[in-house]
C-alpha atoms as a PDB file:
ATOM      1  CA  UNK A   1      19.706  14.436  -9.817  1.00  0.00           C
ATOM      2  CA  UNK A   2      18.052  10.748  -9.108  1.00  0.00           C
ATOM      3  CA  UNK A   3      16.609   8.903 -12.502  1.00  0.00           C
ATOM      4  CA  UNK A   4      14.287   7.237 -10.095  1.00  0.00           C
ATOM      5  CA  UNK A   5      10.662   8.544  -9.091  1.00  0.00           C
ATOM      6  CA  UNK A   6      10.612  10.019  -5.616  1.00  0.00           C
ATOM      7  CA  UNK A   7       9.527   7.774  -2.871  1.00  0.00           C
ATOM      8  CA  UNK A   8       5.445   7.362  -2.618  1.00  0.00           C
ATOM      9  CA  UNK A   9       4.907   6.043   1.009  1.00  0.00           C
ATOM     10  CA  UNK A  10       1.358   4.684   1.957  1.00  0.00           C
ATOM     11  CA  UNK A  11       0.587   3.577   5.592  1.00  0.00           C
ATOM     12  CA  UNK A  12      -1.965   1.157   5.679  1.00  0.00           C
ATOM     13  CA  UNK A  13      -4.401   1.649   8.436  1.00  0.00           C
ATOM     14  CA  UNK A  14      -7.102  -1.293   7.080  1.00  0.00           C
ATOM     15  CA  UNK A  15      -8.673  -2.229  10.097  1.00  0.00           C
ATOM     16  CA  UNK A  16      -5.996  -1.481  12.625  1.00  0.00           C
ATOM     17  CA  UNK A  17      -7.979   1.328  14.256  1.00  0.00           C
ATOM     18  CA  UNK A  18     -10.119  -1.561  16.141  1.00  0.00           C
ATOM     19  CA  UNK A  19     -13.598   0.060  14.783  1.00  0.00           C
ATOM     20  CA  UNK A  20     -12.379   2.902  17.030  1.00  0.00           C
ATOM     21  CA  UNK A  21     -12.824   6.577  14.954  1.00  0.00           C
ATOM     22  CA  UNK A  22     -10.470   8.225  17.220  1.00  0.00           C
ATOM     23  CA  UNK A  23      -7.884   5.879  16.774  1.00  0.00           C
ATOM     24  CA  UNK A  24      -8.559   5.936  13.407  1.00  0.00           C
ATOM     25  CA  UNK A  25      -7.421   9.659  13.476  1.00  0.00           C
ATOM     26  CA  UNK A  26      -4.601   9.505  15.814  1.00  0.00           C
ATOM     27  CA  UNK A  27      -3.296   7.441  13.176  1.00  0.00           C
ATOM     28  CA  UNK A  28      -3.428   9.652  10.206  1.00  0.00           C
ATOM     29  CA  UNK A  29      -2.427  12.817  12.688  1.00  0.00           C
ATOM     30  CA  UNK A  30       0.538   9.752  13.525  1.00  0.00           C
ATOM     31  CA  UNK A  31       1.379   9.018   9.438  1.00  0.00           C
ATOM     32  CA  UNK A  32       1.332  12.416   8.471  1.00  0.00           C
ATOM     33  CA  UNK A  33       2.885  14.418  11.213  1.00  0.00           C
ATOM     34  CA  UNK A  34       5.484  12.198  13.009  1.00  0.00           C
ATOM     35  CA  UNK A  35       6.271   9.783  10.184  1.00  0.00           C
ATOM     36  CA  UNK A  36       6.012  11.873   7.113  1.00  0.00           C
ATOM     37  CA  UNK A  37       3.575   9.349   5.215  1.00  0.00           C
ATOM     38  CA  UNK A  38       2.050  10.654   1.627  1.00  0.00           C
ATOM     39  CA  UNK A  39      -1.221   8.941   2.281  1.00  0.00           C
ATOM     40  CA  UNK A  40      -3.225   6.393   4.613  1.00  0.00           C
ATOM     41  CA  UNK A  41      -5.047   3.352   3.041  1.00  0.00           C
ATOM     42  CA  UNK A  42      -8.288   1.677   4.750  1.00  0.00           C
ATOM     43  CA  UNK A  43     -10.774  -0.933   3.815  1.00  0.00           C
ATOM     44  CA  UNK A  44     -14.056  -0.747   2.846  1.00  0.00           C
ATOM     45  CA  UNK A  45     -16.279  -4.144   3.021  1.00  0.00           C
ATOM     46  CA  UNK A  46     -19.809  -4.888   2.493  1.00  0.00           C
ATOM     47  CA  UNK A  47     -19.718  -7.852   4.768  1.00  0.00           C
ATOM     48  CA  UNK A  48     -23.324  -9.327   3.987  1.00  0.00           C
ATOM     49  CA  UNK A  49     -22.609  -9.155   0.219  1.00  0.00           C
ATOM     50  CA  UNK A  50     -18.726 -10.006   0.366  1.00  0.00           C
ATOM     51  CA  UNK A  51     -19.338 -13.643   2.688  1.00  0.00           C
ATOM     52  CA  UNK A  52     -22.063 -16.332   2.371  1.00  0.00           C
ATOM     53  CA  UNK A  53     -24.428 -16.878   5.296  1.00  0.00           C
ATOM     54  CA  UNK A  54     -21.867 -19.498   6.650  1.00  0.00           C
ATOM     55  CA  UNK A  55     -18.784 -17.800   6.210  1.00  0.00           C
ATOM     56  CA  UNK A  56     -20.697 -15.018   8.147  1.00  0.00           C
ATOM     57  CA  UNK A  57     -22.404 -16.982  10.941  1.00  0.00           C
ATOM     58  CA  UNK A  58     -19.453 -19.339  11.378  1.00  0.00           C
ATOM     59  CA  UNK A  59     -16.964 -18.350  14.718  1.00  0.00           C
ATOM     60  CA  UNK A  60     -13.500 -16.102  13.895  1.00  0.00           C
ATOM     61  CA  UNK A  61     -11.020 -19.117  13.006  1.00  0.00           C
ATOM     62  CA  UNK A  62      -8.468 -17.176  15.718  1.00  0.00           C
ATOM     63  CA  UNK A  63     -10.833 -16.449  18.785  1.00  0.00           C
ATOM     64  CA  UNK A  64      -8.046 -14.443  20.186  1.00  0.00           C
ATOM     65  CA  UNK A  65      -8.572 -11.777  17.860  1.00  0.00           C
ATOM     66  CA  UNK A  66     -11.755 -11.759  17.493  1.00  0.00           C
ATOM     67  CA  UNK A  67     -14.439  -8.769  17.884  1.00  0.00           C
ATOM     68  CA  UNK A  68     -16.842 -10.628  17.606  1.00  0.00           C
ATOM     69  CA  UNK A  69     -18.899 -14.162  18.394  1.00  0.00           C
ATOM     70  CA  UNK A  70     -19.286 -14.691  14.837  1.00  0.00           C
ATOM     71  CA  UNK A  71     -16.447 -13.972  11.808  1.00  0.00           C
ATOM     72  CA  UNK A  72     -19.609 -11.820  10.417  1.00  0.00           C
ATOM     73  CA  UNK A  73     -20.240  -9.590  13.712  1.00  0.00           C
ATOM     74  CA  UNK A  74     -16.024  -9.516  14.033  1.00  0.00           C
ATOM     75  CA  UNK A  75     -16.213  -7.794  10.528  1.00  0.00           C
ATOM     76  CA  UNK A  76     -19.490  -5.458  11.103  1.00  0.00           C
ATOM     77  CA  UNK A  77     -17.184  -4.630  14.750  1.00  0.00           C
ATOM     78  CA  UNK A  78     -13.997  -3.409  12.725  1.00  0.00           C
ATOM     79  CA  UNK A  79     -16.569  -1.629   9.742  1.00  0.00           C
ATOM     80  CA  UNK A  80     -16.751   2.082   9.526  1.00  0.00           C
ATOM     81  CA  UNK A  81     -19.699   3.643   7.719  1.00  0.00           C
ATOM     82  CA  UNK A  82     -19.301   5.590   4.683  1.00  0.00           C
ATOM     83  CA  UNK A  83     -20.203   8.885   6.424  1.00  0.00           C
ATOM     84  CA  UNK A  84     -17.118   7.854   9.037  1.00  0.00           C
ATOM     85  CA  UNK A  85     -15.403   7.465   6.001  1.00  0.00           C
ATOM     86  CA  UNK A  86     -15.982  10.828   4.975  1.00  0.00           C
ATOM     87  CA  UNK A  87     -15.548  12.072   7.866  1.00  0.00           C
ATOM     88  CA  UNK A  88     -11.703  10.288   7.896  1.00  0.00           C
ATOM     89  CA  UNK A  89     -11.383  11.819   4.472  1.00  0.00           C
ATOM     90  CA  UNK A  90     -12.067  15.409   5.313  1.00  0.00           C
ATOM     91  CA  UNK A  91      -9.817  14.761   8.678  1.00  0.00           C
ATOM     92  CA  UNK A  92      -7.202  13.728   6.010  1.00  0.00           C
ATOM     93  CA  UNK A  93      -7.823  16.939   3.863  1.00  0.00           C
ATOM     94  CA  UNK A  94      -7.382  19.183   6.753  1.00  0.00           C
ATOM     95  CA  UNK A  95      -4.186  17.572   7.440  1.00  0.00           C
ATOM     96  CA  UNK A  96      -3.020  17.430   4.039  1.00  0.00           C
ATOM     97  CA  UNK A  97      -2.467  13.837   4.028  1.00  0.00           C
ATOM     98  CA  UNK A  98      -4.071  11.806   0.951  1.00  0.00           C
ATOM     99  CA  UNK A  99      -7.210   9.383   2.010  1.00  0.00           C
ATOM    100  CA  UNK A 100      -7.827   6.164   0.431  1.00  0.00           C
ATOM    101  CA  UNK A 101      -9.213   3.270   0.802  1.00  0.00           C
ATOM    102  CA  UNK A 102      -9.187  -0.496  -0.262  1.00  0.00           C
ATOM    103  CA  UNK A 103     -12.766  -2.065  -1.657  1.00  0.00           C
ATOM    104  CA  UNK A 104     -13.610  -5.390  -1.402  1.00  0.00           C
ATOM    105  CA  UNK A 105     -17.335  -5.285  -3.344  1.00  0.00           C
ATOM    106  CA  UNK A 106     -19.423  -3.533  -5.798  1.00  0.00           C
ATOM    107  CA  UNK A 107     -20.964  -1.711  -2.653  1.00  0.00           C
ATOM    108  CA  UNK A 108     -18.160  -0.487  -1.267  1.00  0.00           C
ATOM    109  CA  UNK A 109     -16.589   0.535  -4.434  1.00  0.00           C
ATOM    110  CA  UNK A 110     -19.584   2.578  -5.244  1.00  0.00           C
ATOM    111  CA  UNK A 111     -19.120   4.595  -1.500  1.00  0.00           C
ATOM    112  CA  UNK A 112     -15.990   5.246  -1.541  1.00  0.00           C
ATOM    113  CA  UNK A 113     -16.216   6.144  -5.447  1.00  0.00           C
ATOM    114  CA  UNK A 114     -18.426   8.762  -4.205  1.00  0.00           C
ATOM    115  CA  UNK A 115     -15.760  10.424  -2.355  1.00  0.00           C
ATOM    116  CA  UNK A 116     -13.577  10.815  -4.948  1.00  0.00           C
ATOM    117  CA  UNK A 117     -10.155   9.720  -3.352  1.00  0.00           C
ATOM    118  CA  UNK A 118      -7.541   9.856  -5.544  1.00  0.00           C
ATOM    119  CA  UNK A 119      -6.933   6.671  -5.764  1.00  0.00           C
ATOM    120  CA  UNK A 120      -9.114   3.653  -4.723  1.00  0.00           C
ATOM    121  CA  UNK A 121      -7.273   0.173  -4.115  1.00  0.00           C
ATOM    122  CA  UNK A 122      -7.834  -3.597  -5.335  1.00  0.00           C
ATOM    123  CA  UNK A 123      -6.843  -6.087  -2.821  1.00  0.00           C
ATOM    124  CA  UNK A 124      -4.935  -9.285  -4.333  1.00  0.00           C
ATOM    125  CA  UNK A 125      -8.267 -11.226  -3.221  1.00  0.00           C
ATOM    126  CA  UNK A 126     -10.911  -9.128  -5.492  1.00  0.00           C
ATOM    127  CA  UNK A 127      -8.841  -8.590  -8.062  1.00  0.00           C
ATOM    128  CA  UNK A 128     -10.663 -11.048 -10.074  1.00  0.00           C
ATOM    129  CA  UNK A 129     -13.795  -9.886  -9.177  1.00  0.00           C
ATOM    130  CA  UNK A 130     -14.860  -8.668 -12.556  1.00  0.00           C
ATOM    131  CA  UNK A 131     -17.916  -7.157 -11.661  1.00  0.00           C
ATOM    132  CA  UNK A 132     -16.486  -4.439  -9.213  1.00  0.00           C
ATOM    133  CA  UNK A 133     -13.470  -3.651 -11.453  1.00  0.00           C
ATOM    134  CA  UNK A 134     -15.727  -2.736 -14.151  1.00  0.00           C
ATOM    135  CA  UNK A 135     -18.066  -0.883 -12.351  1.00  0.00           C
ATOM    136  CA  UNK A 136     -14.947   1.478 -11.461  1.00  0.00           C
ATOM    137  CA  UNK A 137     -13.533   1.443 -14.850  1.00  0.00           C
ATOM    138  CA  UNK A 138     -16.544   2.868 -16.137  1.00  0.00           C
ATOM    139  CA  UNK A 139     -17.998   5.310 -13.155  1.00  0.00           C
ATOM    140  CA  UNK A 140     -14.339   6.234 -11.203  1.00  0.00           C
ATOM    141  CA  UNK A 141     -11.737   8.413 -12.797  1.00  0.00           C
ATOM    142  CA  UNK A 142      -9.070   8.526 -10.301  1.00  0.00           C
ATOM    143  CA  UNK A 143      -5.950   6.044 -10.043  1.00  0.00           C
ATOM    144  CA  UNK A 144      -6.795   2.128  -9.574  1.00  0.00           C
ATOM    145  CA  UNK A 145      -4.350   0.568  -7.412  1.00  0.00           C
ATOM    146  CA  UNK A 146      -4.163  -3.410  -7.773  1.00  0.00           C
ATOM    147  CA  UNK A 147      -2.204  -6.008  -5.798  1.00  0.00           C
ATOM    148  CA  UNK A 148      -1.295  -9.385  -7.660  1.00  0.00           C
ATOM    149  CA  UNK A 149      -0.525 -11.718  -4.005  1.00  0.00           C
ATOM    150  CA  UNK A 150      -1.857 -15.336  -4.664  1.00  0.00           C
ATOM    151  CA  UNK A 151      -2.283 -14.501  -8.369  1.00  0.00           C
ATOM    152  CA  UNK A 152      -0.978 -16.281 -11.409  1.00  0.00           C
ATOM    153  CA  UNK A 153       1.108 -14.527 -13.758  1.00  0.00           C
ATOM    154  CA  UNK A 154      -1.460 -15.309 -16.576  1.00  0.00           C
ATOM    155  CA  UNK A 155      -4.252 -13.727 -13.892  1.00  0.00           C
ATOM    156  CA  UNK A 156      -2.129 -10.660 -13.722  1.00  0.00           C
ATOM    157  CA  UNK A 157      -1.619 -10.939 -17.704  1.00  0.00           C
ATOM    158  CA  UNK A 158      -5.407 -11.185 -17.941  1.00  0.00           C
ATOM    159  CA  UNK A 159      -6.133  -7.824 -15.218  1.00  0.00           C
ATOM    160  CA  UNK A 160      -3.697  -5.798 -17.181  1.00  0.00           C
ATOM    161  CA  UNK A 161      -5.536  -6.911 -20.369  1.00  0.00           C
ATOM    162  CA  UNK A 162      -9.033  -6.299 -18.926  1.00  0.00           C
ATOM    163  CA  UNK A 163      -7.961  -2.588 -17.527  1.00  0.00           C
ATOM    164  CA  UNK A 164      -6.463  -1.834 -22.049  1.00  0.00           C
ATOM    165  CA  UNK A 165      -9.438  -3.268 -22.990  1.00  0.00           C
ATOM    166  CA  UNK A 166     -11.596  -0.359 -21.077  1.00  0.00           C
ATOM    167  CA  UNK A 167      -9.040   2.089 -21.431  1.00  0.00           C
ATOM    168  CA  UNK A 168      -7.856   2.132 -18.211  1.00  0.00           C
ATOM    169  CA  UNK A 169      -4.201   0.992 -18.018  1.00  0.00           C
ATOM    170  CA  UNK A 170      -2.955   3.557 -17.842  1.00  0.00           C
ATOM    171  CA  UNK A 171      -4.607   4.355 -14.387  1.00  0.00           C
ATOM    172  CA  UNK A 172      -3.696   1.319 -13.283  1.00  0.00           C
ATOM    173  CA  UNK A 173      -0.433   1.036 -10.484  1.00  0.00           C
ATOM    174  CA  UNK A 174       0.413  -2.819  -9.865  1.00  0.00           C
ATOM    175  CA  UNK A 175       1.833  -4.030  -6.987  1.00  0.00           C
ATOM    176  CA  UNK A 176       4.171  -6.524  -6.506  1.00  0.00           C
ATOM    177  CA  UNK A 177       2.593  -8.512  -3.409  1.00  0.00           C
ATOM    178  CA  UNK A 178       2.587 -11.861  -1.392  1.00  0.00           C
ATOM    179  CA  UNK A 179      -0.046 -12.737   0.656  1.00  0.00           C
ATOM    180  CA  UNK A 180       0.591 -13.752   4.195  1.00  0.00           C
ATOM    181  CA  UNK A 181       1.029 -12.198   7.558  1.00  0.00           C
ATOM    182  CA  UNK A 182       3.628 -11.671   8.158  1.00  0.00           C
ATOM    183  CA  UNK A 183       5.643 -13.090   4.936  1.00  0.00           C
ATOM    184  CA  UNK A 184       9.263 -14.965   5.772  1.00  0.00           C
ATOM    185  CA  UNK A 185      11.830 -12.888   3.943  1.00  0.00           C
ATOM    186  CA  UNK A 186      12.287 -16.075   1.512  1.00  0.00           C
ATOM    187  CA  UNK A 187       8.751 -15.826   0.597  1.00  0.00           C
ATOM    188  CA  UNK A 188       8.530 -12.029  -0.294  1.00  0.00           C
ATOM    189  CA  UNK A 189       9.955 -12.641  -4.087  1.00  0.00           C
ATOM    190  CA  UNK A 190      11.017  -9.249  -4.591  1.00  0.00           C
ATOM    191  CA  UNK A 191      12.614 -10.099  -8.138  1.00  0.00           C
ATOM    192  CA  UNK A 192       9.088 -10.411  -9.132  1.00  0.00           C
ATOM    193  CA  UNK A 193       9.172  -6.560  -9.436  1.00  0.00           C
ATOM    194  CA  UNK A 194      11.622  -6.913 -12.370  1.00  0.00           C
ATOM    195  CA  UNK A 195       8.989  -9.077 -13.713  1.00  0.00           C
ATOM    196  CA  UNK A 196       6.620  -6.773 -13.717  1.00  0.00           C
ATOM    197  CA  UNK A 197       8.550  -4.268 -14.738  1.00  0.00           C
ATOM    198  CA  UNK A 198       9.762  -5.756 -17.821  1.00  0.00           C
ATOM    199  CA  UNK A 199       6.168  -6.715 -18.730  1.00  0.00           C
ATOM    200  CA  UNK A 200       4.313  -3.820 -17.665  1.00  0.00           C
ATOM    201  CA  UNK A 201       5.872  -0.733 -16.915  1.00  0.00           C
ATOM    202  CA  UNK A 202       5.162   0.457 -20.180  1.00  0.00           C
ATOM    203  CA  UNK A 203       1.242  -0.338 -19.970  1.00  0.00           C
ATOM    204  CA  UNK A 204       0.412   0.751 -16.453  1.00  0.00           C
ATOM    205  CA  UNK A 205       0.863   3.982 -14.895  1.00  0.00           C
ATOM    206  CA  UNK A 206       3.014   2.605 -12.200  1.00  0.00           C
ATOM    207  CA  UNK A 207       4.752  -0.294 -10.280  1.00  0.00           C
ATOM    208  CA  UNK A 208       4.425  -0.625  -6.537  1.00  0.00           C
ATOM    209  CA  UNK A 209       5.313  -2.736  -3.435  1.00  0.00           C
ATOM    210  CA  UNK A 210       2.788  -3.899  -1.000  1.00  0.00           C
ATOM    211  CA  UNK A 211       4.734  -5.455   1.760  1.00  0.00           C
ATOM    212  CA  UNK A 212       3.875  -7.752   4.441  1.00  0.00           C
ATOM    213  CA  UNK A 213       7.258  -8.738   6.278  1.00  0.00           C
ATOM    214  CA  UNK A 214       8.859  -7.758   9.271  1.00  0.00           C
ATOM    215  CA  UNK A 215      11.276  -5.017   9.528  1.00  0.00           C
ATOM    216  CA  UNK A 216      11.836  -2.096   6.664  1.00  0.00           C
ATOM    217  CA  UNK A 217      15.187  -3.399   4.280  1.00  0.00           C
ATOM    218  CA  UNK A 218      12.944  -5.189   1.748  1.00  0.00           C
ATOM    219  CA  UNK A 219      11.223  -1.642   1.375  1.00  0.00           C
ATOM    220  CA  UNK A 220      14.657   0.213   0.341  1.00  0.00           C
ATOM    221  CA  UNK A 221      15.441  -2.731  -1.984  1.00  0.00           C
ATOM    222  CA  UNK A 222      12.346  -2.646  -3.395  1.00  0.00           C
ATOM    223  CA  UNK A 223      12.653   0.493  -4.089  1.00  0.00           C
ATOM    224  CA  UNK A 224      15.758   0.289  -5.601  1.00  0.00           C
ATOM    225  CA  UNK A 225      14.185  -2.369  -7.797  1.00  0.00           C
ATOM    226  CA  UNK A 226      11.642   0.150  -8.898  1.00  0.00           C
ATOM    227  CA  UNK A 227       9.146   0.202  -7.256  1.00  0.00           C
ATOM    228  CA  UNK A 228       8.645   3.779  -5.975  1.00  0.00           C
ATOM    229  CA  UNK A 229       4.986   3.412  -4.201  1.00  0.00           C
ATOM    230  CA  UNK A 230       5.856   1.586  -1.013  1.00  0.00           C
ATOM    231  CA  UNK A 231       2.357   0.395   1.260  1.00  0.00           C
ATOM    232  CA  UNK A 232       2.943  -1.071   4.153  1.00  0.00           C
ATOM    233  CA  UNK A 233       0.638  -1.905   6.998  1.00  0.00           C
ATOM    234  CA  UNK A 234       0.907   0.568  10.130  1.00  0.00           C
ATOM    235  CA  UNK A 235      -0.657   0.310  13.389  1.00  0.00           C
ATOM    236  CA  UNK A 236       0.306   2.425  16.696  1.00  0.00           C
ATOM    237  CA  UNK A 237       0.840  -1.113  19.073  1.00  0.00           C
ATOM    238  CA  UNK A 238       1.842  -4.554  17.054  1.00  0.00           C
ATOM    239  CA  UNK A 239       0.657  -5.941  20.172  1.00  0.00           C
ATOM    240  CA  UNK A 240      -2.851  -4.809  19.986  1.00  0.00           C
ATOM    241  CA  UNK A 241      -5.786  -7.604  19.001  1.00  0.00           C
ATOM    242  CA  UNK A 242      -6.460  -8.258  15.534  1.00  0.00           C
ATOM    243  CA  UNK A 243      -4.979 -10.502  12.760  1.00  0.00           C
ATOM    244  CA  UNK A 244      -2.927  -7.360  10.491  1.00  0.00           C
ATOM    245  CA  UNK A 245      -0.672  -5.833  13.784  1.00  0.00           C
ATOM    246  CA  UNK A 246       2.085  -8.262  13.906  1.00  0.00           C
ATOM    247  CA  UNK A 247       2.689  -7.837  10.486  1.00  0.00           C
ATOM    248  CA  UNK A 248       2.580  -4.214  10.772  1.00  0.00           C
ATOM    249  CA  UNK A 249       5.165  -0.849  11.347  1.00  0.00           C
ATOM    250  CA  UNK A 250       4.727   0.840  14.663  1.00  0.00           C
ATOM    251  CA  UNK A 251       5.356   4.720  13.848  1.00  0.00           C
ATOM    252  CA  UNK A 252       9.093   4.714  14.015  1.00  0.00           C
ATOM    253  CA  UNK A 253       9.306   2.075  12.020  1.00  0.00           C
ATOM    254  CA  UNK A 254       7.665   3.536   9.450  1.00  0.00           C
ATOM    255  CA  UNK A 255       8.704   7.037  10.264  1.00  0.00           C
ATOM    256  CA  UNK A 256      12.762   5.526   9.627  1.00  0.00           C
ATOM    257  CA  UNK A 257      11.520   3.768   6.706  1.00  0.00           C
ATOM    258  CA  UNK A 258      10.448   7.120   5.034  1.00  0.00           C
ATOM    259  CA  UNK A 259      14.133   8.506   6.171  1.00  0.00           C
ATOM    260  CA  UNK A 260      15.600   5.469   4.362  1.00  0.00           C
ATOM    261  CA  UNK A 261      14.059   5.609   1.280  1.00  0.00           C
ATOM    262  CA  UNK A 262      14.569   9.373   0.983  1.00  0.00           C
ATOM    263  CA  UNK A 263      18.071   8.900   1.919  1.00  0.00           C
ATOM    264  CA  UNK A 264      18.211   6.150  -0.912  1.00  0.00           C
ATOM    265  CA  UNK A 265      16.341   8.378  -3.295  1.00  0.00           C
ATOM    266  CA  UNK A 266      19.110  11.171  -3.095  1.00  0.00           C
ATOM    267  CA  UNK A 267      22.052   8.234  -3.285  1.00  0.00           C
ATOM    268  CA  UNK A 268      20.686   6.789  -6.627  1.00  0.00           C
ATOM    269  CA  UNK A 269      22.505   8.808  -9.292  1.00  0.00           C
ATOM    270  CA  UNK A 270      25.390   9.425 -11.397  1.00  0.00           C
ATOM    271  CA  UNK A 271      28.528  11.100 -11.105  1.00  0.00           C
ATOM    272  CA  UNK A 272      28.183  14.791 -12.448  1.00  0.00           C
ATOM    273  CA  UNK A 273      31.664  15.074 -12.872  1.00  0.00           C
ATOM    274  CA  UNK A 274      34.353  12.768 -12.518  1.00  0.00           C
ATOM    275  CA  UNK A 275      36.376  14.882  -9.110  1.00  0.00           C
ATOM    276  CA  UNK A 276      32.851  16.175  -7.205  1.00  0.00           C
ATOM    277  CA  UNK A 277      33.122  19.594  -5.351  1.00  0.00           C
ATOM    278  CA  UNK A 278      33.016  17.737  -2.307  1.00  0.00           C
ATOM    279  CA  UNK A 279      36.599  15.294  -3.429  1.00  0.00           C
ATOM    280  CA  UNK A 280      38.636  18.873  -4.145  1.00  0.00           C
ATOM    281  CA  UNK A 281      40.001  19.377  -1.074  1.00  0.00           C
ATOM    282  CA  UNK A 282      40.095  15.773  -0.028  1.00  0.00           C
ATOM    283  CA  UNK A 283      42.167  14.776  -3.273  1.00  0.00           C
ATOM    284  CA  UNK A 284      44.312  17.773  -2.788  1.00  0.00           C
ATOM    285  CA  UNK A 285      45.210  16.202   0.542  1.00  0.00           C
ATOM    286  CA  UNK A 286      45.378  12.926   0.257  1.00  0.00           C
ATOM    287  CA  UNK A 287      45.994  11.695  -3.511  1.00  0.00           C
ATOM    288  CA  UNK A 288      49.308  10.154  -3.917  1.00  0.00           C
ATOM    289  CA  UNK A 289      51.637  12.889  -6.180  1.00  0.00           C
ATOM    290  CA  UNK A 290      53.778  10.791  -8.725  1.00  0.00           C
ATOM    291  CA  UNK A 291      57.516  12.327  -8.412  1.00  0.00           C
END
């Protein structure tokens, strides 16, 4: 039997759906049925609170992926309400696929707090934004999920501090993370999980991987590493418009990436007995006999 946790696979929708609700739901009918995903992940923004009237009236830096004339209306374009949202959640309930979602304000945290997901998700960029993390220490009781890209390793020291000192470490799941899209292999760090393992694993619930890179091997070795929740940005096209695709599975990329790590899962453990049932007849045949 494996020592490690099973495999915990979450395909990260975000904003991939292009503001379109039936994409949104091919794409959890996609995760769960085709590529055996245990949950989807979206985003939740309060754009008007989250950017100041010139971040929000200024153009999208990449006009080619824009939905929008302004970065604002590009955001407001790619927004879903919070009755779309729990309308995605009930879709995900009726395919028994977990729903969650990543908050990136008080707002937001508060409406998708009020669908009780099991698990609601910090990105690396609010995750000093000590307002909204108390708020949901104090009012949400499921998991809190929190990346640590382009944050210091006194930052993260400080988060897991903040989350003991309201009693909610133990809730907490980390996640190893570099921010960038897509990340160069050289630049996804993925010793960093031993870092956080030796510094953490006993104070938060769980260590995870939030991966940005191309292809699905860091996932496996990450994995390996420890950490058993795996998120990773999924999309049905790479080549659609937006800023997240590139960096993101198609569904048999992530569909093979949940075959690997379950593969890996079964590999990682010990010898039950020195000859296994499965050596017998091999060594039988084939060991050399000594005269």
């Amino acid at each position: 039997m494996s020592t490690y946790n099973q495999p915990y696979l979450i395909a990260e929708i975000g904003c991939n759906h292009k503001g379109d609700i039936s994409i949104a739901k091919e794409l959890i009918k996609v995760a769960k049925i085709f590529c055996n995903a245990q949950a989807v992940k979206f985003q939740k923004r309060n754009n008007k609170e989250l950017l100041t009237t010139e971040q929000y009236n200024q153009p999208h830096p990449n006009p080619h992926n824009a939905y929008g004339d302004t970065y604002g209306e590009h955001r407001e374009f790619l927004e879903f309400s919070l009755e779309q949202h729990r309308e995605l959640k009930e879709y995900c309930d009726s395919l028994d696929i977990t729903y969650a979602s990543s908050v990136w304000d008080v707002t937001s945290a508060k409406q998708i707090a009020s669908l009780n997901p099991d698990f609601i998700k910090i990105p690396s960029a609010c995750n000093n934004h000590v307002a909204m993390l108390e708020w949901l220490c104090k009012n949400y009781s499921g998991e809190i999920h929190v990346s640590t890209g382009m944050t210091t390793k006194s930052e993260i020291d400080e988060l897991v501090t903040f989350f003991k000192t309201h009693n909610r470490h133990k809730d907490v799941v980390l996640y190893n993370c570099t921010s960038g899209y897509p990340v160069p292999f050289e630049d996804v760090c993925l010793l960093d999980i031993q870092l956080l393992k030796e510094n953490y694993q006993h104070q938060v619930k769980h260590i995870g991987f939030s991966g940005h890179h191309l292809g699905i091997a860091v996932d496996v070795a990450a994995y390996t590493l420890g950490a058993h929740i795996i998120e990773r940005h999924y999309t049905l096209d790479r080549t659609w418009k937006g800023t997240d695709h590139a960096a993101s599975l198609e569904p048999m990329g992530l569909r093979k990436l949940e075959r690997d790590l379950n593969a890996v899962y079964k590999a990682l453990t010990y010898k039950q007995t020195d000859i296994l049932p499965i050596e017998q007849t091999q060594r039988h045949k084939l060991k050399y006999q000594n005269q």
